[in-house]
PDB file of N, CA and C in Angstrom:
ATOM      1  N   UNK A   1      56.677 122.509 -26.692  1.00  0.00           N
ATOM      2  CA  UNK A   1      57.067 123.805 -26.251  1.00  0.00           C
ATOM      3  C   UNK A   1      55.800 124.585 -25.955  1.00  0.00           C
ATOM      4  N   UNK A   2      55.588 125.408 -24.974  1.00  0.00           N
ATOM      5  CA  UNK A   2      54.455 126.084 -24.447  1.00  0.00           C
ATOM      6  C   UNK A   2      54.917 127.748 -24.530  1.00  0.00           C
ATOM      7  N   UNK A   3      53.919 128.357 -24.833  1.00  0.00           N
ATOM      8  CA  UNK A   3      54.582 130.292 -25.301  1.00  0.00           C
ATOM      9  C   UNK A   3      53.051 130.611 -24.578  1.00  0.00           C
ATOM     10  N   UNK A   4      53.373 131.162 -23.650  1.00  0.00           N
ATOM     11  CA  UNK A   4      52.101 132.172 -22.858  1.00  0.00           C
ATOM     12  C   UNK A   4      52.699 133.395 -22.928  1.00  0.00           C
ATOM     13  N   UNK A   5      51.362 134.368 -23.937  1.00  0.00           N
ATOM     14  CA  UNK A   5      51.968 136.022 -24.184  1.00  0.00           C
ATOM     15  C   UNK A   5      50.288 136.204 -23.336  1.00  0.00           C
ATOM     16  N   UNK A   6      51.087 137.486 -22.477  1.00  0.00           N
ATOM     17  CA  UNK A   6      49.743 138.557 -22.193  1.00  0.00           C
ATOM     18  C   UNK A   6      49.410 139.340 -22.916  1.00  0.00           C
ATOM     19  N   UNK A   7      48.191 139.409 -23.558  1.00  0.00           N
ATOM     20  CA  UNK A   7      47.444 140.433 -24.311  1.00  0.00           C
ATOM     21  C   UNK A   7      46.310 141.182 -23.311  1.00  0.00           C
ATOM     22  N   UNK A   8      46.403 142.397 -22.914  1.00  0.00           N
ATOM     23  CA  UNK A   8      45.490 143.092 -22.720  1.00  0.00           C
ATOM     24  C   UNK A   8      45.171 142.252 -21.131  1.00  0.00           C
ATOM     25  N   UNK A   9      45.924 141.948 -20.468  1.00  0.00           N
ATOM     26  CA  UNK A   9      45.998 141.627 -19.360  1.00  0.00           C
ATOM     27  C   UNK A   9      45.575 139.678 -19.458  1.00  0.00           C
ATOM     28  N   UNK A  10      45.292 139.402 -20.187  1.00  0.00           N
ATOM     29  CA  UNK A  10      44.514 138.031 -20.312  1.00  0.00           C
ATOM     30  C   UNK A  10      45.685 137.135 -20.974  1.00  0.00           C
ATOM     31  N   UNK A  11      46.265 135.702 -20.131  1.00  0.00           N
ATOM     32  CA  UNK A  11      47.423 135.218 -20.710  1.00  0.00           C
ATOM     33  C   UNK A  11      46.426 134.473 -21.915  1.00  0.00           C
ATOM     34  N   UNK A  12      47.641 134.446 -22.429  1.00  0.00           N
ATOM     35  CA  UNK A  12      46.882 133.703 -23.736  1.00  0.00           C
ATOM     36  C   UNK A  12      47.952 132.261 -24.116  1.00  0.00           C
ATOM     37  N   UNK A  13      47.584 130.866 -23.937  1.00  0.00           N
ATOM     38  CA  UNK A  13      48.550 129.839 -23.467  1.00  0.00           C
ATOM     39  C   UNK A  13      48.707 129.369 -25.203  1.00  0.00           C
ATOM     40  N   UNK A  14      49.822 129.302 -25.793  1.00  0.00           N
ATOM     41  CA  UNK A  14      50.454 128.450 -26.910  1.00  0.00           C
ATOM     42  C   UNK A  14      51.313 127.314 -26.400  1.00  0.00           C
ATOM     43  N   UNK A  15      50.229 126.039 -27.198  1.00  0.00           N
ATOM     44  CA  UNK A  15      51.109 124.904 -27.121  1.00  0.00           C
ATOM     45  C   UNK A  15      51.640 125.004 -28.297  1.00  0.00           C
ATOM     46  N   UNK A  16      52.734 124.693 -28.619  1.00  0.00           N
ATOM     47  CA  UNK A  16      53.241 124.165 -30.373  1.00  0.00           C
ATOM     48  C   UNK A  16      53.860 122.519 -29.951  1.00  0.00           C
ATOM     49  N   UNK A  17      53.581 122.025 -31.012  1.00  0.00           N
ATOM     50  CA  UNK A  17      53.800 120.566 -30.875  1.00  0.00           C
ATOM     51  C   UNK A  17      54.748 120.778 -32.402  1.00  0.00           C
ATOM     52  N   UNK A  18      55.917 119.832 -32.136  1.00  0.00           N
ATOM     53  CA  UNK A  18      56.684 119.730 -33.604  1.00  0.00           C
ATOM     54  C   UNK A  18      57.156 118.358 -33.929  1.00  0.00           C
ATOM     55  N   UNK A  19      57.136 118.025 -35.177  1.00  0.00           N
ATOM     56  CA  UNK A  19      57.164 116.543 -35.521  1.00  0.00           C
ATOM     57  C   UNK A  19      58.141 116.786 -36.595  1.00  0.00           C
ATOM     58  N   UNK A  20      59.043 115.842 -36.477  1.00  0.00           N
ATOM     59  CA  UNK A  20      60.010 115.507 -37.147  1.00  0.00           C
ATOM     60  C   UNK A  20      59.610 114.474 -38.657  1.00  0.00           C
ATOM     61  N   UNK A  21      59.057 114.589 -40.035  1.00  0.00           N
ATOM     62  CA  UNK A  21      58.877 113.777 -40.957  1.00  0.00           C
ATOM     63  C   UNK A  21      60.079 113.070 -40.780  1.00  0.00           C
ATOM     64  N   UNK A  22      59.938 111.321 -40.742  1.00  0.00           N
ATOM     65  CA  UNK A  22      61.117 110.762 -41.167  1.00  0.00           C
ATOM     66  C   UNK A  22      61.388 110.310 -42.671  1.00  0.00           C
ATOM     67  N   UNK A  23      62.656 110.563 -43.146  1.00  0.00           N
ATOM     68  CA  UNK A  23      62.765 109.859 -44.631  1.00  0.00           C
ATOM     69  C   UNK A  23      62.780 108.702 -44.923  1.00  0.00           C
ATOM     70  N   UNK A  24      61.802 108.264 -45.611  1.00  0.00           N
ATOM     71  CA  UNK A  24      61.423 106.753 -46.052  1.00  0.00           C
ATOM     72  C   UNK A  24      60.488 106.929 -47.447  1.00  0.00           C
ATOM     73  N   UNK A  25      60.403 106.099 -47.922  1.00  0.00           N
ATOM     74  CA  UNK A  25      59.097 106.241 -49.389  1.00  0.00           C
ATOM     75  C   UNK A  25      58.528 106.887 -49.385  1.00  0.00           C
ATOM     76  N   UNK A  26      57.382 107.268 -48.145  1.00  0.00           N
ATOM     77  CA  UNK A  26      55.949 107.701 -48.277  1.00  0.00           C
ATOM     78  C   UNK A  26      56.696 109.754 -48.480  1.00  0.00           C
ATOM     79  N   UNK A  27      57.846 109.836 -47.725  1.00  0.00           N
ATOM     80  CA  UNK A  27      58.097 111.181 -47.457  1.00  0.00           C
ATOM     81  C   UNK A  27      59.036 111.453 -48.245  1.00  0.00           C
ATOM     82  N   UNK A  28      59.831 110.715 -49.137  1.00  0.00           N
ATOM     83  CA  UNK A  28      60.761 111.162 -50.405  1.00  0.00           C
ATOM     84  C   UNK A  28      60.533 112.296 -51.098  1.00  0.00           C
ATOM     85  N   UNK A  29      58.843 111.898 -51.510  1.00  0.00           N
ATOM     86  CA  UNK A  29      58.800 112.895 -52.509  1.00  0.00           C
ATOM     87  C   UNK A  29      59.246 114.630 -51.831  1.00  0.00           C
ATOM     88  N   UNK A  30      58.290 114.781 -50.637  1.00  0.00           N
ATOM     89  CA  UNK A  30      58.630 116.147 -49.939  1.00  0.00           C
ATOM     90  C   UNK A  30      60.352 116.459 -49.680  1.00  0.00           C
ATOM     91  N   UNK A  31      60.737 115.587 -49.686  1.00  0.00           N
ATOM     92  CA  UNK A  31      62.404 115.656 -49.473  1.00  0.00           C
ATOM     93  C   UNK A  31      63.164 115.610 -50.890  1.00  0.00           C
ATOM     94  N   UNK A  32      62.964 115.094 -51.412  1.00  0.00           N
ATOM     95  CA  UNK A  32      63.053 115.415 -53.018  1.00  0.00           C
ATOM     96  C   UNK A  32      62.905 116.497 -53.666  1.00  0.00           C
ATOM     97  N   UNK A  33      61.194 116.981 -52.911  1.00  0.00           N
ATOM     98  CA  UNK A  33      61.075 118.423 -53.773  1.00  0.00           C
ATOM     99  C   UNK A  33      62.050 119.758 -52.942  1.00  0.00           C
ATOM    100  N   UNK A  34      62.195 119.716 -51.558  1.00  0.00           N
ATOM    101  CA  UNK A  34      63.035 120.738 -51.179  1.00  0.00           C
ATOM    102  C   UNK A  34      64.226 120.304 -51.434  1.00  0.00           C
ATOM    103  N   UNK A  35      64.919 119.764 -52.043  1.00  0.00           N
ATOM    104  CA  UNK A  35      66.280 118.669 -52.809  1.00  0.00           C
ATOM    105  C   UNK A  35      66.891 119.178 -51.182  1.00  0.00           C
ATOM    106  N   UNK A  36      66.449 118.219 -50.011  1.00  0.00           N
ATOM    107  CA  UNK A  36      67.488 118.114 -49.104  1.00  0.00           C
ATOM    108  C   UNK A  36      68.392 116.729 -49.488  1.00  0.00           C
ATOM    109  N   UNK A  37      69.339 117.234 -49.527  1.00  0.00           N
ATOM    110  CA  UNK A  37      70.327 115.909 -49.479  1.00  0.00           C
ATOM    111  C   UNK A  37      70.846 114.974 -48.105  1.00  0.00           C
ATOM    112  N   UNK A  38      71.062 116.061 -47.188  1.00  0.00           N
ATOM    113  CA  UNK A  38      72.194 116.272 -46.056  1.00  0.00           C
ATOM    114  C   UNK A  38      71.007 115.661 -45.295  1.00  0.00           C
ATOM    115  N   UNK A  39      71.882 114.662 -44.193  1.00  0.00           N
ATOM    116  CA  UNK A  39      71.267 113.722 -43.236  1.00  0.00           C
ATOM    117  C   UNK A  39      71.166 114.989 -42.119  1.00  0.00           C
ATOM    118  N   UNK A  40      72.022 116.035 -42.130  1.00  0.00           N
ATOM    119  CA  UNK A  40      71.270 116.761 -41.160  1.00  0.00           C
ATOM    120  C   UNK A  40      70.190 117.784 -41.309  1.00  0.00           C
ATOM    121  N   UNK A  41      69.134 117.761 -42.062  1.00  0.00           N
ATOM    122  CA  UNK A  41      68.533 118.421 -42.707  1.00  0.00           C
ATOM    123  C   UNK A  41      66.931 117.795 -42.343  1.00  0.00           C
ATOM    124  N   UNK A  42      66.321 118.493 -42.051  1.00  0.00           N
ATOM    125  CA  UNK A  42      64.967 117.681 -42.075  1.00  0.00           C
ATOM    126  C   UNK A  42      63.697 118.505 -41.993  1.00  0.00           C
ATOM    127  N   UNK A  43      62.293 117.565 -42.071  1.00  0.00           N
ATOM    128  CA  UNK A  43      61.249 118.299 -42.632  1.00  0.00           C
ATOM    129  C   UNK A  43      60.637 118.603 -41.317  1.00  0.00           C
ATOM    130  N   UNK A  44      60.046 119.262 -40.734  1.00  0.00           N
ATOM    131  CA  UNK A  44      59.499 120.121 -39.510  1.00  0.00           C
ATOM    132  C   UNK A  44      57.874 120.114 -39.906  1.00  0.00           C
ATOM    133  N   UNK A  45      56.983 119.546 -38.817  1.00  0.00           N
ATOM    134  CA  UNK A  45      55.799 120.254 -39.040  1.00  0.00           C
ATOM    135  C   UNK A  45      55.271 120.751 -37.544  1.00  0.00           C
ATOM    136  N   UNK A  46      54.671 122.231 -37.500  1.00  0.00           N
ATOM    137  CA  UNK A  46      54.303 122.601 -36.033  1.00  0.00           C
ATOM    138  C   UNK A  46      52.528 122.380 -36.176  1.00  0.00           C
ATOM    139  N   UNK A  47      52.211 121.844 -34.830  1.00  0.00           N
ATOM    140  CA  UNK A  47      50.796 122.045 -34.702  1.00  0.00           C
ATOM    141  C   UNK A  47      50.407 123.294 -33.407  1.00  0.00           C
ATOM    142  N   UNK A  48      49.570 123.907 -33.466  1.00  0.00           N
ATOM    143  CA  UNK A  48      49.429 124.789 -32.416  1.00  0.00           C
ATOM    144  C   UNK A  48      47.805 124.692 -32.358  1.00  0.00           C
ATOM    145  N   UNK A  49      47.262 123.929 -31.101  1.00  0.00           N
ATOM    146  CA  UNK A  49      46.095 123.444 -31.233  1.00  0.00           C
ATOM    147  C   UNK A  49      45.299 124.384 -30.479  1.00  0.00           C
ATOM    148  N   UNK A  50      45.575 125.703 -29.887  1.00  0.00           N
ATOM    149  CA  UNK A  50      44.834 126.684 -29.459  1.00  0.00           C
ATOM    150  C   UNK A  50      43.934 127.508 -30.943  1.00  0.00           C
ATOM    151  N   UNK A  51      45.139 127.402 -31.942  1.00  0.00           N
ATOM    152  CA  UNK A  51      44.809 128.568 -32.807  1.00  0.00           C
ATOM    153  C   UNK A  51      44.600 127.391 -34.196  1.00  0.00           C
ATOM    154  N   UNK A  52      44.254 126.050 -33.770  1.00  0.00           N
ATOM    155  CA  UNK A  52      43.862 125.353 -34.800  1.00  0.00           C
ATOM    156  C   UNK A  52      44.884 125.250 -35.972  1.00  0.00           C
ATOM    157  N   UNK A  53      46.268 125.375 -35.773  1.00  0.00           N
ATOM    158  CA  UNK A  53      47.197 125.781 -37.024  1.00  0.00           C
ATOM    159  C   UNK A  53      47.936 125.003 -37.095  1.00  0.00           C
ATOM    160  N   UNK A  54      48.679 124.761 -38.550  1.00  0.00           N
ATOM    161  CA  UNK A  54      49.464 124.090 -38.595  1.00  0.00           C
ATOM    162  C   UNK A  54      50.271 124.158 -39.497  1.00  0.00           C
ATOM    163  N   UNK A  55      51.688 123.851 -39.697  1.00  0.00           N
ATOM    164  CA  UNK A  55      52.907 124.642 -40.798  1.00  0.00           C
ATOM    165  C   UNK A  55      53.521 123.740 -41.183  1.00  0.00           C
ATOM    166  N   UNK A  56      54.329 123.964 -41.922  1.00  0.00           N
ATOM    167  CA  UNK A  56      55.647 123.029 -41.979  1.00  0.00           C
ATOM    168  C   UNK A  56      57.076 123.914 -42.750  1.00  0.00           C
ATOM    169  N   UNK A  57      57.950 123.630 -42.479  1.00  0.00           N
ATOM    170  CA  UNK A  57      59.411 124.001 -43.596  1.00  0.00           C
ATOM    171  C   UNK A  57      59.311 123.785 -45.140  1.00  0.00           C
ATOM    172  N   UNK A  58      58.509 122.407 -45.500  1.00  0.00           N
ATOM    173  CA  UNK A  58      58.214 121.827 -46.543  1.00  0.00           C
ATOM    174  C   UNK A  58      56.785 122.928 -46.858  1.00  0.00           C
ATOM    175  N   UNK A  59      57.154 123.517 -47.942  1.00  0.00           N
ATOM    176  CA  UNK A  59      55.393 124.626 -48.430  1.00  0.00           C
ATOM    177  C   UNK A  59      54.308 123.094 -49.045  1.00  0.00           C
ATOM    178  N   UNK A  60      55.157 122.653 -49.695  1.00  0.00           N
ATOM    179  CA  UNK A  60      54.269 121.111 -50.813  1.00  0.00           C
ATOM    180  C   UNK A  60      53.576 120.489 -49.266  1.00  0.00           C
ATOM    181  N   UNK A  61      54.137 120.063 -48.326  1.00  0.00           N
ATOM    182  CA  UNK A  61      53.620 119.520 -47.463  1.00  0.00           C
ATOM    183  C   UNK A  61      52.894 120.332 -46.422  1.00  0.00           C
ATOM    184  N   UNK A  62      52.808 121.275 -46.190  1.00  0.00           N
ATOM    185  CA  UNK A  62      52.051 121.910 -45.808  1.00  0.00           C
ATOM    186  C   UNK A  62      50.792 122.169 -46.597  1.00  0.00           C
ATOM    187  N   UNK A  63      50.696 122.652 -47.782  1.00  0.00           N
ATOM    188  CA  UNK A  63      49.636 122.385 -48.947  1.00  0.00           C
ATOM    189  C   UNK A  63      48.438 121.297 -48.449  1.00  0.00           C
ATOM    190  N   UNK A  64      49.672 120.140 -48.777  1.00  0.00           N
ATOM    191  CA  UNK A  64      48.557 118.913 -48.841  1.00  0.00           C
ATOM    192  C   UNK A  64      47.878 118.905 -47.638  1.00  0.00           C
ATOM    193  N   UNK A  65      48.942 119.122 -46.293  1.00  0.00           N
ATOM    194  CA  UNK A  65      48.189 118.903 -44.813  1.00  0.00           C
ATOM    195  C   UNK A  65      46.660 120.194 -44.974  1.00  0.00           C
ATOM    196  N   UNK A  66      47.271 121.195 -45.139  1.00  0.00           N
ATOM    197  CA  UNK A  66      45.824 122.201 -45.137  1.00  0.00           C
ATOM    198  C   UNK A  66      44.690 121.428 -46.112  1.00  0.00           C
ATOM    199  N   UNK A  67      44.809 121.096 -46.939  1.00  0.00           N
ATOM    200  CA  UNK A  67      43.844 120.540 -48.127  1.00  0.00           C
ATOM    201  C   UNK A  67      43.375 119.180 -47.481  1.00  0.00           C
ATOM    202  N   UNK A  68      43.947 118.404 -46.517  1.00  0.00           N
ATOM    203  CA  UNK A  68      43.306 117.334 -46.115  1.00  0.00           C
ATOM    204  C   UNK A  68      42.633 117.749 -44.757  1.00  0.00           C
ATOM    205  N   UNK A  69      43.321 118.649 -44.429  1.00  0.00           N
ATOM    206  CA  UNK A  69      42.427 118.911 -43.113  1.00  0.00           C
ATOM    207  C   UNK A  69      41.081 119.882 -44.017  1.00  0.00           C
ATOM    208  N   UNK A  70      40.784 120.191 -44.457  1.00  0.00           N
ATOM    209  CA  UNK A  70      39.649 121.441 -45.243  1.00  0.00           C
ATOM    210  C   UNK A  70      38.868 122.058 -44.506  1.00  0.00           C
ATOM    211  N   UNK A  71      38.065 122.545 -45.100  1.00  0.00           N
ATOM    212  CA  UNK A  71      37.317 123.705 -44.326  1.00  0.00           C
ATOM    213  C   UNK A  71      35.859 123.273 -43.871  1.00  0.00           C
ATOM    214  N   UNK A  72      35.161 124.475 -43.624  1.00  0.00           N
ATOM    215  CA  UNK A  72      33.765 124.329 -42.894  1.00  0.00           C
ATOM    216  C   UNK A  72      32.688 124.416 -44.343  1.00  0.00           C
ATOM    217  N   UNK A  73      31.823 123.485 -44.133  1.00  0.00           N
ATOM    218  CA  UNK A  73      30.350 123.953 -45.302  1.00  0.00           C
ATOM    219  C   UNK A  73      30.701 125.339 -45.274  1.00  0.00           C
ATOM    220  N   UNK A  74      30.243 125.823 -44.332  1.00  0.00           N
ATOM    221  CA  UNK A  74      29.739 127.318 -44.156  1.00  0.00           C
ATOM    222  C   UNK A  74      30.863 128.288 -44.569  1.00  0.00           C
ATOM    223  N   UNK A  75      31.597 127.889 -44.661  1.00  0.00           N
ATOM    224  CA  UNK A  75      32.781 128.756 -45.640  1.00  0.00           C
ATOM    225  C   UNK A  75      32.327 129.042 -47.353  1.00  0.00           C
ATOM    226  N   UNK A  76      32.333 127.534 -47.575  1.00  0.00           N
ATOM    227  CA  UNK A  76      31.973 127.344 -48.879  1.00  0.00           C
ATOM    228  C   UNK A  76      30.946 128.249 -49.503  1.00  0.00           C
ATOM    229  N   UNK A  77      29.336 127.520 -48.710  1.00  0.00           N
ATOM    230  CA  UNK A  77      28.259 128.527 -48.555  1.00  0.00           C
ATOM    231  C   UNK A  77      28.477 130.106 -48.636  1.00  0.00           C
ATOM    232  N   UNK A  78      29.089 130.697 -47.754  1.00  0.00           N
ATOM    233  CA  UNK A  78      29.104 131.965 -47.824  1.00  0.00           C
ATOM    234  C   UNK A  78      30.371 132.491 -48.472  1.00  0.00           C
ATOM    235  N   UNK A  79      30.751 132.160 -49.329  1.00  0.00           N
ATOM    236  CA  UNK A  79      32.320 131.699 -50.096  1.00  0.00           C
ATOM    237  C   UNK A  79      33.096 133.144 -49.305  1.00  0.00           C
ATOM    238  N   UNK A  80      33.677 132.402 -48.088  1.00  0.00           N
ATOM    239  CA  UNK A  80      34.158 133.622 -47.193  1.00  0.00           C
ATOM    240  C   UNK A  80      35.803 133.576 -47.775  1.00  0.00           C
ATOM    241  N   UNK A  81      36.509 134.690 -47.330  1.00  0.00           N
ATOM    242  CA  UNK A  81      37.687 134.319 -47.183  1.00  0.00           C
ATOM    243  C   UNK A  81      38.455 132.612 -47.350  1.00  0.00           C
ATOM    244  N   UNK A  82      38.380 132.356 -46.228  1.00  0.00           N
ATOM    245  CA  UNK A  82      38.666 131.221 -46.086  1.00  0.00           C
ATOM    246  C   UNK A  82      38.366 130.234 -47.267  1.00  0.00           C
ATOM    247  N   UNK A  83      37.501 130.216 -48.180  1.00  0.00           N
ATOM    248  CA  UNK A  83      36.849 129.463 -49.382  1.00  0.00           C
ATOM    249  C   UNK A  83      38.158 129.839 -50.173  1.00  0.00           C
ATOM    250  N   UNK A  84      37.833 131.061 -50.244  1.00  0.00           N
ATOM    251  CA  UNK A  84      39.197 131.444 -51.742  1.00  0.00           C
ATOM    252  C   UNK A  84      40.536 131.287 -51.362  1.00  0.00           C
ATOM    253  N   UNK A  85      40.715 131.235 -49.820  1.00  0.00           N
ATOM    254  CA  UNK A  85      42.332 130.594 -49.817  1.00  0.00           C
ATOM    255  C   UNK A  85      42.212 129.624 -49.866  1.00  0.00           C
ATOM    256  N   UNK A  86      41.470 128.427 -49.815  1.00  0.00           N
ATOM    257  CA  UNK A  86      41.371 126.923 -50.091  1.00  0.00           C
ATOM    258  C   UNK A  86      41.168 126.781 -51.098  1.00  0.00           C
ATOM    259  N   UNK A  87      40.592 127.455 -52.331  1.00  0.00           N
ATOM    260  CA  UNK A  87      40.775 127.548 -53.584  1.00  0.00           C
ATOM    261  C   UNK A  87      42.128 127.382 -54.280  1.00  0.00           C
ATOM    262  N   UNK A  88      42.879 128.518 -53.565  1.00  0.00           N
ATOM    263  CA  UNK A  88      44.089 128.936 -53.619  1.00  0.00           C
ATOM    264  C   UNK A  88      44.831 127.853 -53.801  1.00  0.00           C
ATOM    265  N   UNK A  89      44.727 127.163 -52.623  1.00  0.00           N
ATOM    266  CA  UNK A  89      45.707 125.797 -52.253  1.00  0.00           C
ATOM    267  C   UNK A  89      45.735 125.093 -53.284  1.00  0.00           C
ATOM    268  N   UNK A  90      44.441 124.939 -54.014  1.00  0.00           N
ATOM    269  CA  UNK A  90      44.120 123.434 -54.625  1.00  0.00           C
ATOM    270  C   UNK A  90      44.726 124.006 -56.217  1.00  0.00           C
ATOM    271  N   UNK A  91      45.199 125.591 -56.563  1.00  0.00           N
ATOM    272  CA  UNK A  91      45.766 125.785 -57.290  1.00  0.00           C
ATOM    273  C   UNK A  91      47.425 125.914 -57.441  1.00  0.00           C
ATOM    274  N   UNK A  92      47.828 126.075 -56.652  1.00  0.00           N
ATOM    275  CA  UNK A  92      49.164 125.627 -55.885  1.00  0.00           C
ATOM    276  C   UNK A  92      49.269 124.364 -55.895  1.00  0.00           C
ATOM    277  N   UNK A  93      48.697 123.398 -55.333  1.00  0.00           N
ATOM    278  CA  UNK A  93      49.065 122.116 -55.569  1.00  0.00           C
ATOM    279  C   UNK A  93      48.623 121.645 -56.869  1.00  0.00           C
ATOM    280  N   UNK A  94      47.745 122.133 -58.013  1.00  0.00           N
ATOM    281  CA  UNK A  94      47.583 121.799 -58.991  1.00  0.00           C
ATOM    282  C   UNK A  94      48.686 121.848 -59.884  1.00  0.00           C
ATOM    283  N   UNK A  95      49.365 123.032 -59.661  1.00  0.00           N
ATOM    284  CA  UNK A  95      50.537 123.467 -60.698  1.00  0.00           C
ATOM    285  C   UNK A  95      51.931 122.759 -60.031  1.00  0.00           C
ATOM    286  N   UNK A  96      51.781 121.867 -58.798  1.00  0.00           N
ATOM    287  CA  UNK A  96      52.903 121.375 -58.148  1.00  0.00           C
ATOM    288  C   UNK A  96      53.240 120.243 -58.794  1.00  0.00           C
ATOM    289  N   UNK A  97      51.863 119.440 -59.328  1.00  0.00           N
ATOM    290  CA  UNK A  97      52.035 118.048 -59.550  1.00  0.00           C
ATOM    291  C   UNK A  97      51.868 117.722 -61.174  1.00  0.00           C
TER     292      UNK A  97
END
């Protein structure tokens, strides 16, 4: 799906890409933890590669995806923002598991 908004006269182009997790072993657990039961029910993840982002329906799986993708040295280094929400994460998923 493609979303072009004008800001300030300048289009600004969104791709979102969305992937369907399928249920099998490796993805139980995430389907387990949102206790979907229902075959019509499923886990969503969007990528939007303009704005480097990425989500999901599942919060646990979204977690892990941010924490494997990680951040820049230079975050760390200058423990910006960005440091202490990746902090964040790794405390969220600490108390998950």
């Amino acid at each position: 799906m493609k979303l072009v908004i004008n800001i300030s006269s300048n289009p600004v182009h969104f791709n979102f890409i969305s992937y369907e997790v399928v249920r099998n072993e490796k993805s139980d657990h995430y389907y387990n933890h949102m206790r979907i039961a229902s075959d019509n029910e499923r886990i969503l993840v969007i990528i939007e590669s303009q704005l480097n982002a990425i989500t999901s329906n599942c919060e646990e799986l979204k977690v892990d995806m941010l924490i494997e993708r990680g951040i820049d040295t230079s975050h760390v280094n200058q423990e910006t923002p960005e440091f202490f929400a990746y902090l964040m994460l790794f405390d969220f998923h600490n108390e998950n598991h």
